[in-house]
Protein backbone atom coordinates (compact mmCIF):
# COMPACT_ATOMS: atom_id res chain seq x y z
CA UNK A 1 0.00 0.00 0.00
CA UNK A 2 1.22 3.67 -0.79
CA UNK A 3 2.44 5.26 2.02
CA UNK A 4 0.74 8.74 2.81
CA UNK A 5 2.77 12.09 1.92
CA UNK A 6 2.18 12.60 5.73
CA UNK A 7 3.43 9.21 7.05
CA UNK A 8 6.59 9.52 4.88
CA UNK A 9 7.74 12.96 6.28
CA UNK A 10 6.91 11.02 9.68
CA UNK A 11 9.25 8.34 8.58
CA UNK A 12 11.95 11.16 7.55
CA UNK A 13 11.50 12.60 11.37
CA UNK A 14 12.37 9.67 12.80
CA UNK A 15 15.89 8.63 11.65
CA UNK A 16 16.62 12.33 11.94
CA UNK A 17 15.34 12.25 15.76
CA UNK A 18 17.18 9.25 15.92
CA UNK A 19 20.49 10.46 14.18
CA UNK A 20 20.24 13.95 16.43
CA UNK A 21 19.96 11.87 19.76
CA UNK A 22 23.33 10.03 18.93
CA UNK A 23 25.41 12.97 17.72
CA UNK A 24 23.96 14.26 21.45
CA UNK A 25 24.71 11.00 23.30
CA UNK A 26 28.48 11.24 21.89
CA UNK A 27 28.65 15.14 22.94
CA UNK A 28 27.16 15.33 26.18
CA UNK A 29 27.74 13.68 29.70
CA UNK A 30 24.49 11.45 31.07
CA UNK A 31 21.27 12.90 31.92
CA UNK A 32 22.29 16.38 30.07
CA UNK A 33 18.71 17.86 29.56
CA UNK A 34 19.24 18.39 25.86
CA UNK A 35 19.44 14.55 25.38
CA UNK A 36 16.81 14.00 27.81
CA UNK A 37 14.84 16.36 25.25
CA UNK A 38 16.02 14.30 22.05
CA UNK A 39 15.08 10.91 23.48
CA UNK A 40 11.80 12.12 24.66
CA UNK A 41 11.07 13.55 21.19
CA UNK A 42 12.16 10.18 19.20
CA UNK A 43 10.07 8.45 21.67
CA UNK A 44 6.93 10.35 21.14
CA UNK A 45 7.21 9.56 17.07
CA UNK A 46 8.03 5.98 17.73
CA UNK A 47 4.91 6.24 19.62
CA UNK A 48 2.68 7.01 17.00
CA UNK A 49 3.81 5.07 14.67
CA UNK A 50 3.60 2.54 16.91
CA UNK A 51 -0.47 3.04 16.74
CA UNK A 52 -0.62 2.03 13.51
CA UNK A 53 2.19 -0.80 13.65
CA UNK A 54 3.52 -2.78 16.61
CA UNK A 55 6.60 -3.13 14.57
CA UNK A 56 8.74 -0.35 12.80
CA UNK A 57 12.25 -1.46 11.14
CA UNK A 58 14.83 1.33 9.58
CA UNK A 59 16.57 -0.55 6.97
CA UNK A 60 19.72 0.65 5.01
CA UNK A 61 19.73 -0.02 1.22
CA UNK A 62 23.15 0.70 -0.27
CA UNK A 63 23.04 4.18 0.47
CA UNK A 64 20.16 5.27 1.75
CA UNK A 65 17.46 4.33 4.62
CA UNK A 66 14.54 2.63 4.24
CA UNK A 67 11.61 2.97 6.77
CA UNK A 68 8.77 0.17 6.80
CA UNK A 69 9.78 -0.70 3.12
CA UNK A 70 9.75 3.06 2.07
CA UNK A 71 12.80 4.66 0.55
CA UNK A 72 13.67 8.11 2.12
CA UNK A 73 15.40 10.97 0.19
CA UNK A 74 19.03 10.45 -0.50
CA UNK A 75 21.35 10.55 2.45
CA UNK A 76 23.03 13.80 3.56
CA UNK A 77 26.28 13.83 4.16
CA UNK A 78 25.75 13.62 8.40
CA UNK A 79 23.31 10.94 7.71
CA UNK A 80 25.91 9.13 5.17
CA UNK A 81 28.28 8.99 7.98
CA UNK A 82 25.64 7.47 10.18
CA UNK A 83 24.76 4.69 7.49
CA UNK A 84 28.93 3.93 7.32
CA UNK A 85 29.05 3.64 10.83
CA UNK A 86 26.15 1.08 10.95
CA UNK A 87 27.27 -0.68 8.26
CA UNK A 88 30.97 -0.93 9.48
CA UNK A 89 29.44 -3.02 12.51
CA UNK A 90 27.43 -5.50 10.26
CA UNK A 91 24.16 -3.25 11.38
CA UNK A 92 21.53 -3.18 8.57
CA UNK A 93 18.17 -2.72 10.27
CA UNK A 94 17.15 -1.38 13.82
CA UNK A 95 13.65 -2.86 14.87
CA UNK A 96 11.72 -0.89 16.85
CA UNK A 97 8.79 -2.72 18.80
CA UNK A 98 5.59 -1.60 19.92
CA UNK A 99 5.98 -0.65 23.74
CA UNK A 100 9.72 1.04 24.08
CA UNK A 101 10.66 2.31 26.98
CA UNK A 102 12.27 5.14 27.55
CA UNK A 103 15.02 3.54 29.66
CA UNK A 104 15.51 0.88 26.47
CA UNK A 105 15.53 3.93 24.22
CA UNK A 106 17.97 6.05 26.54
CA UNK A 107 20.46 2.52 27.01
CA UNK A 108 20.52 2.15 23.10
CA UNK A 109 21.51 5.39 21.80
CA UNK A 110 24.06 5.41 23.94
CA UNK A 111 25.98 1.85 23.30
CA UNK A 112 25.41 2.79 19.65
CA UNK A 113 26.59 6.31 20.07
CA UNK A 114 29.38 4.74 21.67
CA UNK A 115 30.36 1.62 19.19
CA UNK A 116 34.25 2.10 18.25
CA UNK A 117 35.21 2.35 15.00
CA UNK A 118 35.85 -0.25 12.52
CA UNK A 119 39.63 -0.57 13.17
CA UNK A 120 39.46 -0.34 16.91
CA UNK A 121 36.55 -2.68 16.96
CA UNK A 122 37.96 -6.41 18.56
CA UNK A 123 34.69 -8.37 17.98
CA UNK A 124 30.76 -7.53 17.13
CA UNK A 125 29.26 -5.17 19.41
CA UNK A 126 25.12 -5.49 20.10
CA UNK A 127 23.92 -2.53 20.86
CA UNK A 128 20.35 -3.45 21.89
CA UNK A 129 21.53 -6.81 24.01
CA UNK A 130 19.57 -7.44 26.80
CA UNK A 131 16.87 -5.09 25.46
CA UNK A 132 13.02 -6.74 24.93
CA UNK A 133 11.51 -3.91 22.49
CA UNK A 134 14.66 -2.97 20.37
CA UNK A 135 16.87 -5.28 18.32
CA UNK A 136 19.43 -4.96 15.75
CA UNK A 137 19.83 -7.31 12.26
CA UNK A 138 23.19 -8.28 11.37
CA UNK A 139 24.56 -9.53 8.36
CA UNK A 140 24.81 -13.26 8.96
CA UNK A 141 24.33 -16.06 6.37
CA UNK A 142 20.84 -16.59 7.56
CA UNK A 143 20.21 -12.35 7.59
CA UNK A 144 21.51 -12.31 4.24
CA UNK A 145 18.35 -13.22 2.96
CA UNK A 146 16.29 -11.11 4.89
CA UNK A 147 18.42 -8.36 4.08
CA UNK A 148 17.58 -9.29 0.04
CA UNK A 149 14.08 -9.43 0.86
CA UNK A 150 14.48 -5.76 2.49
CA UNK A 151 15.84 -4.30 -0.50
CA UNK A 152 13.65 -5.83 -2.76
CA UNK A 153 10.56 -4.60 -0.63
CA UNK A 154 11.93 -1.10 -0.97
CA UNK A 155 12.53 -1.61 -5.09
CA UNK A 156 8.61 -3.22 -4.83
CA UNK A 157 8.00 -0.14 -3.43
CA UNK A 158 9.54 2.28 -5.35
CA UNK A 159 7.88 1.26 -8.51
CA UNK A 160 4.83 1.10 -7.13
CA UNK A 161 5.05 4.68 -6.34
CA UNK A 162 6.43 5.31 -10.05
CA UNK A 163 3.57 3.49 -11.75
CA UNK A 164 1.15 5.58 -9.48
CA UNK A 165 3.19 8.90 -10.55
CA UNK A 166 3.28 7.78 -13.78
CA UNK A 167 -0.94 7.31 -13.80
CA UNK A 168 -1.22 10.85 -12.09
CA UNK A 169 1.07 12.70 -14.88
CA UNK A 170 -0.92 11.09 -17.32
CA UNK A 171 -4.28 12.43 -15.58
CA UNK A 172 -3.52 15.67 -15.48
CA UNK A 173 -2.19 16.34 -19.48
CA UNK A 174 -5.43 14.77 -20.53
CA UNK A 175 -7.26 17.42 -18.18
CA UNK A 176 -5.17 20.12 -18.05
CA UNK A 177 -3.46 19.89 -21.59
CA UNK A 178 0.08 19.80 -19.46
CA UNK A 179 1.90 17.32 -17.17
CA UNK A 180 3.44 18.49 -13.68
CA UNK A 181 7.08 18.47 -14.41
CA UNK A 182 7.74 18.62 -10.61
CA UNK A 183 6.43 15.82 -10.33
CA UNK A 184 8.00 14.07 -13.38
CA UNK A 185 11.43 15.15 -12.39
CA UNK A 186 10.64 13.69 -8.68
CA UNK A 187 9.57 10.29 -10.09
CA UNK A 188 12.83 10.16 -12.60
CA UNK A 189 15.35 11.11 -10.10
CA UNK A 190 14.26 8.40 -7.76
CA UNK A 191 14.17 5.72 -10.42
CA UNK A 192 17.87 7.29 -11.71
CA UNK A 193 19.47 6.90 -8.14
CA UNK A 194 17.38 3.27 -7.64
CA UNK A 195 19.46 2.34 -11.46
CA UNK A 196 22.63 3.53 -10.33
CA UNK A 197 22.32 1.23 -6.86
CA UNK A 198 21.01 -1.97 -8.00
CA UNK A 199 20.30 -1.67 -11.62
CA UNK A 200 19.51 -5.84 -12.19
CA UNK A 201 17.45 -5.83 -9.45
CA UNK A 202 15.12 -2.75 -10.77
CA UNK A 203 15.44 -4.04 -14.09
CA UNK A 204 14.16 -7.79 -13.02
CA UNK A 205 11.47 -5.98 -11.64
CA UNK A 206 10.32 -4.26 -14.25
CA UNK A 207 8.71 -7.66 -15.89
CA UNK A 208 7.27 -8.89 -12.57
CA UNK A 209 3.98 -6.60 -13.57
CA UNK A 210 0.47 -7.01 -13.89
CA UNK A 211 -0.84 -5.50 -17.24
CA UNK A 212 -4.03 -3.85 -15.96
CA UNK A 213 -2.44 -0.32 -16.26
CA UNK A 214 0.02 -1.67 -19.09
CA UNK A 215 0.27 2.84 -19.85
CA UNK A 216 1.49 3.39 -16.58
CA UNK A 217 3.70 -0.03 -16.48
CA UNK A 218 5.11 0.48 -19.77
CA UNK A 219 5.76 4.54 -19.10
CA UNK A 220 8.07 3.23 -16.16
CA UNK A 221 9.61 0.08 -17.60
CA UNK A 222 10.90 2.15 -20.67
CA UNK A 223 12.19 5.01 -17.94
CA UNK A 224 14.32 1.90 -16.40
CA UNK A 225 15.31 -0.10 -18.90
CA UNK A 226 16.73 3.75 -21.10
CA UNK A 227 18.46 4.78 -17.44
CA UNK A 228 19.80 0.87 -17.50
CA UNK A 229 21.21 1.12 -21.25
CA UNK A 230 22.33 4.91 -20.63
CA UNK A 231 24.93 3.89 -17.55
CA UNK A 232 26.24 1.15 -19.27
CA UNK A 233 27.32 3.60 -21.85
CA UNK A 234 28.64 5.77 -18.31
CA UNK A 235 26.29 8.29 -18.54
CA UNK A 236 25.73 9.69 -14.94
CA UNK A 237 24.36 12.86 -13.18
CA UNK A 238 22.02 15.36 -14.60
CA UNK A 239 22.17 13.72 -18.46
CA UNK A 240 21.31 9.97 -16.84
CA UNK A 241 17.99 11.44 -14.89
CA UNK A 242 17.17 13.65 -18.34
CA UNK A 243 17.08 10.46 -20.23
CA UNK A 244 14.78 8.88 -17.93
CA UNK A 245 12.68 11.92 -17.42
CA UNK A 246 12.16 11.73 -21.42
CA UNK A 247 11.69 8.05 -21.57
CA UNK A 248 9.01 8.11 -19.00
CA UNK A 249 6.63 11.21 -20.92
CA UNK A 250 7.82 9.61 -24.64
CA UNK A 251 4.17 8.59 -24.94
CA UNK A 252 2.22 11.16 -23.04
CA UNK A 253 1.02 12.09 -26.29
CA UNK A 254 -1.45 9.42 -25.86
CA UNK A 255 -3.52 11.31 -24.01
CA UNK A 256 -4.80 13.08 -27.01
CA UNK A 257 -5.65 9.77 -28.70
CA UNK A 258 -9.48 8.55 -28.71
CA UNK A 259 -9.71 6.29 -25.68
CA UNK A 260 -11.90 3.53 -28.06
CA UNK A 261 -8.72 3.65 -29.88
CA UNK A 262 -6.16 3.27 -27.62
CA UNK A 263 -7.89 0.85 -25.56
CA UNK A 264 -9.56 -1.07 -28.44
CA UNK A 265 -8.47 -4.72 -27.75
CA UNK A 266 -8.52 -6.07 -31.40
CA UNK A 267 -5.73 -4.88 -34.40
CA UNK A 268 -6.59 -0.59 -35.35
CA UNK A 269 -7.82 -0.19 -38.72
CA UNK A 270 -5.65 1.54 -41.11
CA UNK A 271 -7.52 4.70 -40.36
CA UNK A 272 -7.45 4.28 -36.66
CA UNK A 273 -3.65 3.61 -36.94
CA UNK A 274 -2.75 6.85 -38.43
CA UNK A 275 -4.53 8.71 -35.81
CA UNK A 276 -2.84 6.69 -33.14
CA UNK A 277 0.54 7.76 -35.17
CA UNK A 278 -0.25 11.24 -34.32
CA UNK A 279 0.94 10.99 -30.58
CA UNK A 280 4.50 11.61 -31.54
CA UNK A 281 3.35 15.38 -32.50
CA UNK A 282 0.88 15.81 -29.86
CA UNK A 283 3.75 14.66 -27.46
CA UNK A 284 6.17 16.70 -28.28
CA UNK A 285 3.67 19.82 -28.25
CA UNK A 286 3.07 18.61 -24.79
CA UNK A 287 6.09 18.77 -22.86
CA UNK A 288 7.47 21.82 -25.09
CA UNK A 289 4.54 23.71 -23.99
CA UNK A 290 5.19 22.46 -19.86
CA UNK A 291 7.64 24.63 -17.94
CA UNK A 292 11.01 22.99 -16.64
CA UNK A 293 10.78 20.38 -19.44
CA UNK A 294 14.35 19.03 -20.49
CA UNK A 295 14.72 20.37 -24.29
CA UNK A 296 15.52 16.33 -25.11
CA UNK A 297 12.04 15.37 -23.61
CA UNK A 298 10.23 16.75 -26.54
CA UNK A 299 12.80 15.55 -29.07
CA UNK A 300 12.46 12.43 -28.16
CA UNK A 301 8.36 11.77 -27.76
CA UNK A 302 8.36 13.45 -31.45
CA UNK A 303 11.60 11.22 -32.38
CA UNK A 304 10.81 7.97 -30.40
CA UNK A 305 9.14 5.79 -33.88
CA UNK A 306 11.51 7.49 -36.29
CA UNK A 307 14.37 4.68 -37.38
CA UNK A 308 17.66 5.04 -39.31
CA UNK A 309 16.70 4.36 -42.57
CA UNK A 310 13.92 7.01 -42.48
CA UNK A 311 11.01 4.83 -41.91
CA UNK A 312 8.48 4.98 -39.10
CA UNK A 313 6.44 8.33 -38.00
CA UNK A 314 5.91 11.17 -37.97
CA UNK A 315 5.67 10.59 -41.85
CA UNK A 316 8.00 12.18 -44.03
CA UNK A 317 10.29 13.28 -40.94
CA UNK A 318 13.90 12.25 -42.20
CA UNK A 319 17.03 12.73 -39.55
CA UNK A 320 20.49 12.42 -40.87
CA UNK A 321 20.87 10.89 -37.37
CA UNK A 322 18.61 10.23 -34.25
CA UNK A 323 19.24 11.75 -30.68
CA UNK A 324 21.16 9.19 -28.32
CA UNK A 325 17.67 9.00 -25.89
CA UNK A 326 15.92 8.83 -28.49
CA UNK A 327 17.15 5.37 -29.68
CA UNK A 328 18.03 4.06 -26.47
CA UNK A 329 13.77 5.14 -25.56
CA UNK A 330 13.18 3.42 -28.95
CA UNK A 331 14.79 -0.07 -27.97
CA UNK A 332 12.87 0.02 -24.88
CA UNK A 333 10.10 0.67 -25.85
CA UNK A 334 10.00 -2.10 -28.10
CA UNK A 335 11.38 -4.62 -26.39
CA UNK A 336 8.77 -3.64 -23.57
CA UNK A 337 5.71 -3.62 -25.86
CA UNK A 338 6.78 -7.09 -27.14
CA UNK A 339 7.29 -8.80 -24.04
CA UNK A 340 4.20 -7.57 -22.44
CA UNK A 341 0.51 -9.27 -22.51
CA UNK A 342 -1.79 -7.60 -24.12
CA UNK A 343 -5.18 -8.59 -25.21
CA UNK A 344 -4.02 -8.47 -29.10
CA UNK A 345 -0.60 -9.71 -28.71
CA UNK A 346 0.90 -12.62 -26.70
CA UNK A 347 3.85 -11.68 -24.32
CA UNK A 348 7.31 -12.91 -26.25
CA UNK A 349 10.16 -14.28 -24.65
CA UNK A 350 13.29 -12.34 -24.78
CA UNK A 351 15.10 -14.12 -27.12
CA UNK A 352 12.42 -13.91 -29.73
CA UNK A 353 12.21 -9.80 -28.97
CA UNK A 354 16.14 -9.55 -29.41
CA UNK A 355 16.13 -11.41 -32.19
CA UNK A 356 13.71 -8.93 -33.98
CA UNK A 357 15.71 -6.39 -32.78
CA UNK A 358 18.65 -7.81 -34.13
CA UNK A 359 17.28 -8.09 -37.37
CA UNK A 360 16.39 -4.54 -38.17
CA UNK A 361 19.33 -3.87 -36.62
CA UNK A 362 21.31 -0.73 -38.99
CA UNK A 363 18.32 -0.35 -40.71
CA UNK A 364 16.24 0.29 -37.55
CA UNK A 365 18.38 0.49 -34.59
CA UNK A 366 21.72 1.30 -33.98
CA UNK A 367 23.67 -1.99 -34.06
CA UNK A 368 26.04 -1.56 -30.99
CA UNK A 369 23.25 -0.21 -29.16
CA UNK A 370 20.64 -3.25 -29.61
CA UNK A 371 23.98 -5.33 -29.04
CA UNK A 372 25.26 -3.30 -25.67
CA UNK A 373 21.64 -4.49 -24.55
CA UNK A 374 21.61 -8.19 -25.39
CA UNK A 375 24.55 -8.16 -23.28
CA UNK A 376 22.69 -5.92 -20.73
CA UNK A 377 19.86 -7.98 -20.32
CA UNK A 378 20.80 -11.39 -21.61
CA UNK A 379 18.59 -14.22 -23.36
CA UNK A 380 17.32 -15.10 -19.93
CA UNK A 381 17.20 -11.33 -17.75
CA UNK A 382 18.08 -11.50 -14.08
CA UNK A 383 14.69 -12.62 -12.14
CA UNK A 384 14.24 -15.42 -14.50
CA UNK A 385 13.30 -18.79 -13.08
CA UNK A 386 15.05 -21.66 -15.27
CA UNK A 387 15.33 -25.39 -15.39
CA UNK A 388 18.95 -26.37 -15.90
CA UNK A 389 20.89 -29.42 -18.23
CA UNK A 390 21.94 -30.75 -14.66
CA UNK A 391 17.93 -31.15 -14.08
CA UNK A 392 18.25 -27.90 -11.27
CA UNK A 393 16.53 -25.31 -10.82
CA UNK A 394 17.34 -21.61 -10.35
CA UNK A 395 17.27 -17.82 -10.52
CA UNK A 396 19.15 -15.93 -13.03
CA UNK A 397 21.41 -13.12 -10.95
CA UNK A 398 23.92 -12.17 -13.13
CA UNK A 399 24.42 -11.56 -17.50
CA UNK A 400 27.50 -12.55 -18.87
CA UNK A 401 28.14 -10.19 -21.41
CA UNK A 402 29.93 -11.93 -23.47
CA UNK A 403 27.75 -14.90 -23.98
CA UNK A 404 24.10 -13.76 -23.05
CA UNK A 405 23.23 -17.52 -23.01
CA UNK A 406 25.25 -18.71 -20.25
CA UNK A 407 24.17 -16.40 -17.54
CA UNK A 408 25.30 -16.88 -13.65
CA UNK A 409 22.32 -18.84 -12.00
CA UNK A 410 21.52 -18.88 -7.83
CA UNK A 411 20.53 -22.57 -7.55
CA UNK A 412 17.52 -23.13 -4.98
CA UNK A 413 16.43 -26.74 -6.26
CA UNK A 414 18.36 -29.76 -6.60
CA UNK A 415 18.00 -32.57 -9.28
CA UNK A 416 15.75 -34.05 -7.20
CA UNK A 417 13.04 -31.77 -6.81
CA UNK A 418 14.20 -30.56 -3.13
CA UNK A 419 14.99 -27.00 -2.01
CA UNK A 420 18.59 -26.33 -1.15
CA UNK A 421 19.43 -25.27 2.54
CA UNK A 422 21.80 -22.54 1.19
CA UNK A 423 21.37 -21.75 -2.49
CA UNK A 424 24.49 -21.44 -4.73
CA UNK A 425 25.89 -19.60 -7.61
CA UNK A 426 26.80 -21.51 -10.78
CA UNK A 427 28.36 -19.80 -13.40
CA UNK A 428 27.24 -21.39 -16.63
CA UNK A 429 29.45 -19.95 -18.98
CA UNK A 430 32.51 -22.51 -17.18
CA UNK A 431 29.71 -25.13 -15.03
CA UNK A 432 30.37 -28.55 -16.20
CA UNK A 433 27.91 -31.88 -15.23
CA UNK A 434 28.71 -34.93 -14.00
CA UNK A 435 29.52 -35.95 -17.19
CA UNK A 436 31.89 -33.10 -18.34
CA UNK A 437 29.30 -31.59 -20.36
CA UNK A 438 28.55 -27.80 -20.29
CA UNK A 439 25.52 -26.67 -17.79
CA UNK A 440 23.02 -25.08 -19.67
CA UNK A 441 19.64 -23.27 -20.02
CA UNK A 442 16.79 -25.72 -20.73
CA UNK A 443 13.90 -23.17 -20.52
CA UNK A 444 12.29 -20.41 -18.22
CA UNK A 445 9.90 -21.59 -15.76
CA UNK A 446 6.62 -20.49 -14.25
CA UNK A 447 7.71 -19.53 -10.14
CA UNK A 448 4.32 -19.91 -9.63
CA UNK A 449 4.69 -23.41 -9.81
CA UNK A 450 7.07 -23.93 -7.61
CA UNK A 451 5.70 -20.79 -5.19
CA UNK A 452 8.89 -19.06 -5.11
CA UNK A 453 9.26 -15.25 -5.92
CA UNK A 454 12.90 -15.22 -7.71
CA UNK A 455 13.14 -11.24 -6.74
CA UNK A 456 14.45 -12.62 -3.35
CA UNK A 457 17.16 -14.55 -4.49
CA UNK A 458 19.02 -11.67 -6.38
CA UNK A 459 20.59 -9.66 -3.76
């Protein structure tokens, strides 16, 4: 469920109360009445959160926290330091629990405010020991997996939030003519900083959608997947979120289009289709018309069906060459239309979609581009469930670039049909079986036979 604008800036509060008490704790002698005042204000938020949850957990992410699955704002530098200092003593989530006392609040911020550092540390240090309402998580073997599940919840989240974002926008151009580009820029900077800290994950996650709102889906999927090409090529900063801030509005257009058009479930007529063609234009009036716009976000919802050899629409548009979002948009887009379930068109595995893309490759697409992201997402993507040559089963984690068939698999079921205690890599571009032979891909599988959610397995 979406967290309320309210209950996230509540959630913000909180690891600032929590951060302010420490820097206190370390500062001031025992029972100095400006950390009596801290403590007293972190536990009066922990209180009423507590009304709606009799759990709360703050979770670090790479670089960032994480409150009850929701990704705060990027780190500060003071707060940066804070996550480095957890993190240096295996600490990866603090778990709050309904009915903290002050006393158990007061004797934890001060053995955390007063863990050594890294180098001086002799062994692990628990900072809530002996304490019923707070604990710590480390990172253990067994933790390892709930620390996965963490940072998946947060990605879960994260595009949730996009998708909704990505409904809104869409709302207001077809009232209001216009989309908000605050909130555009808001939902492609937090899907640009989500790419450049686990980009396989987001990406994995990207097909694990339902295609009731396939517009709002697809608007976000193509945002990921042109961030996901666009770093590969080392494209960072203020370009990388400009790209995805274009690939997300490349078909707000749309909204101009007849809904018993664009919703009509069976193949458009040629007349219908070259009304439908008309949301390039439309598009691009759009977002030139909305204030704060990125000059490429236009370019490339007019640009986004154009190819090389001068085909596609707006008819009669020829480029001597096409914008670099613009044909890194373009291959998403495709490849997300074509692997996608629609009521007219079966969903395609990706080695069918590449291989189209491969064949109007220089005619079409840019050949190094469609191959940079073969090797980026592979013939089976990270996420995938797939039965083995050895007769296992597993989760794709990892591409190998240079042969997109033989990715790196996490195996979770043996030959035998039986879960594995502690699932294990196998690298299929060396594995050998029993025999000698090479391990290989059989086929994806359906997790849903097997009840496992493969997202879990990739961190």
């Amino acid at each position: 469920m979406t967290e309320t604008p309210d209950r996230n800036a509540q959630y913000d509060d909180l690891v600032r109360r929590l951060a302010s008490a420490l820097r206190s704790s370390a500062l001031y002698a025992p029972g100095h009445p400006l950390i009596a005042k801290q403590l007293d204000s972190l536990l009066e938020l922990l209180s009423r959160l507590h009304a709606a949850a009799p759990s709360l957990t703050i979770g670090i992410v790479g670089e960032q926290f994480v409150v009850a699955d929701t990704p705060l704002a990027k780190a500060s530098a003071s707060m940066g330091d804070l996550i480095r200092r957890l993190k240096d003593h295996g600490i990866e989530r603090i778990i709050f629990e309904r009915g903290t006392t002050p006393q158990e609040l007061d004797t934890f911020v001060r053995a955390l405010g007063a863990l050594p550092s890294k180098a001086e540390a002799e062994a692990p240090i628990d900072p809530a020991r002996g304490l019923a309402h707070i604990r710590v998580g480390r990172i253990t073997d067994q933790q390892e997996s709930d620390g996965a599940q963490t940072d998946i919840a947060a990605f879960r989240q994260l595009y949730s939030k996009a998708t909704h974002a990505a409904e809104a926008l869409v709302q207001q151009a077809e009232r209001e003519g216009r989309a908000d580009p605050t909130l555009a820029l808001e939902t492609a900077d937090s899907l640009a900083e989500a790419v450049k800290q686990n980009r396989t994950a987001l990406v994995a996650l990207s097909a694990m959608k339902t295609y009731d709102n396939y517009t709002f889906t697809h608007m976000v999927n193509v945002s990921i997947l042109t961030m996901s090409q666009a770093r590969a090529l080392g494209i960072e900063g203020r370009l990388l979120r400009e790209f995805g801030l274009s690939a997300l509005m490349h078909d707000i257009g749309k909204t101009r289009t007849p809904k018993e058009i664009l919703n009509k479930p069976d193949k458009l007529t040629a007349a219908e289709y070259e009304i439908m063609k008309r949301h390039t234009v439309d598009g691009a009036e759009i977002l030139r018309r909305t204030p704060e716009m990125p000059i490429l976000a236009p370019v490339v919802a007019f640009e986004h069906h154009l190819r090389l050899d001068g085909t596609g629409y707006p008819a009669g548009v020829r480029r001597s060459s096409l914008n670099l979002g613009t044909q890194l948009c373009s291959i998403a887009d495709v490849y997300d239309a074509m692997r996608s379930q629609r009521a007219y068109q079966g969903a395609l595995p990706t080695d069918r979609i590449l291989a189209v893309l491969k064949a109007n490759d220089s005619a079409h697409f840019d050949s190094q581009l469609v191959r940079r992201f073969s090797q980026l997402l592979g013939i089976y993507p990270p996420g995938n469930l797939v039965q083995l040559s050895s007769g296992e089963i597993g989760v794709v984690v990892r591409v190998h670039a240079p042969d997109p068939f033989r990715p790196r698999v996490r195996v979770i079921i043996d030959k035998h049909g039986a879960r594995t205690s502690t699932p294990r890599d196998r690298n299929l571009w060396e594995a050998l079986d029993e025999s000698g032979e090479p391990v290989t891909v059989v086929k994806p599988v359906d997790p849903d036979a097997y009840g496992i959610d493969p997202l879990t397995f990739l961190t």
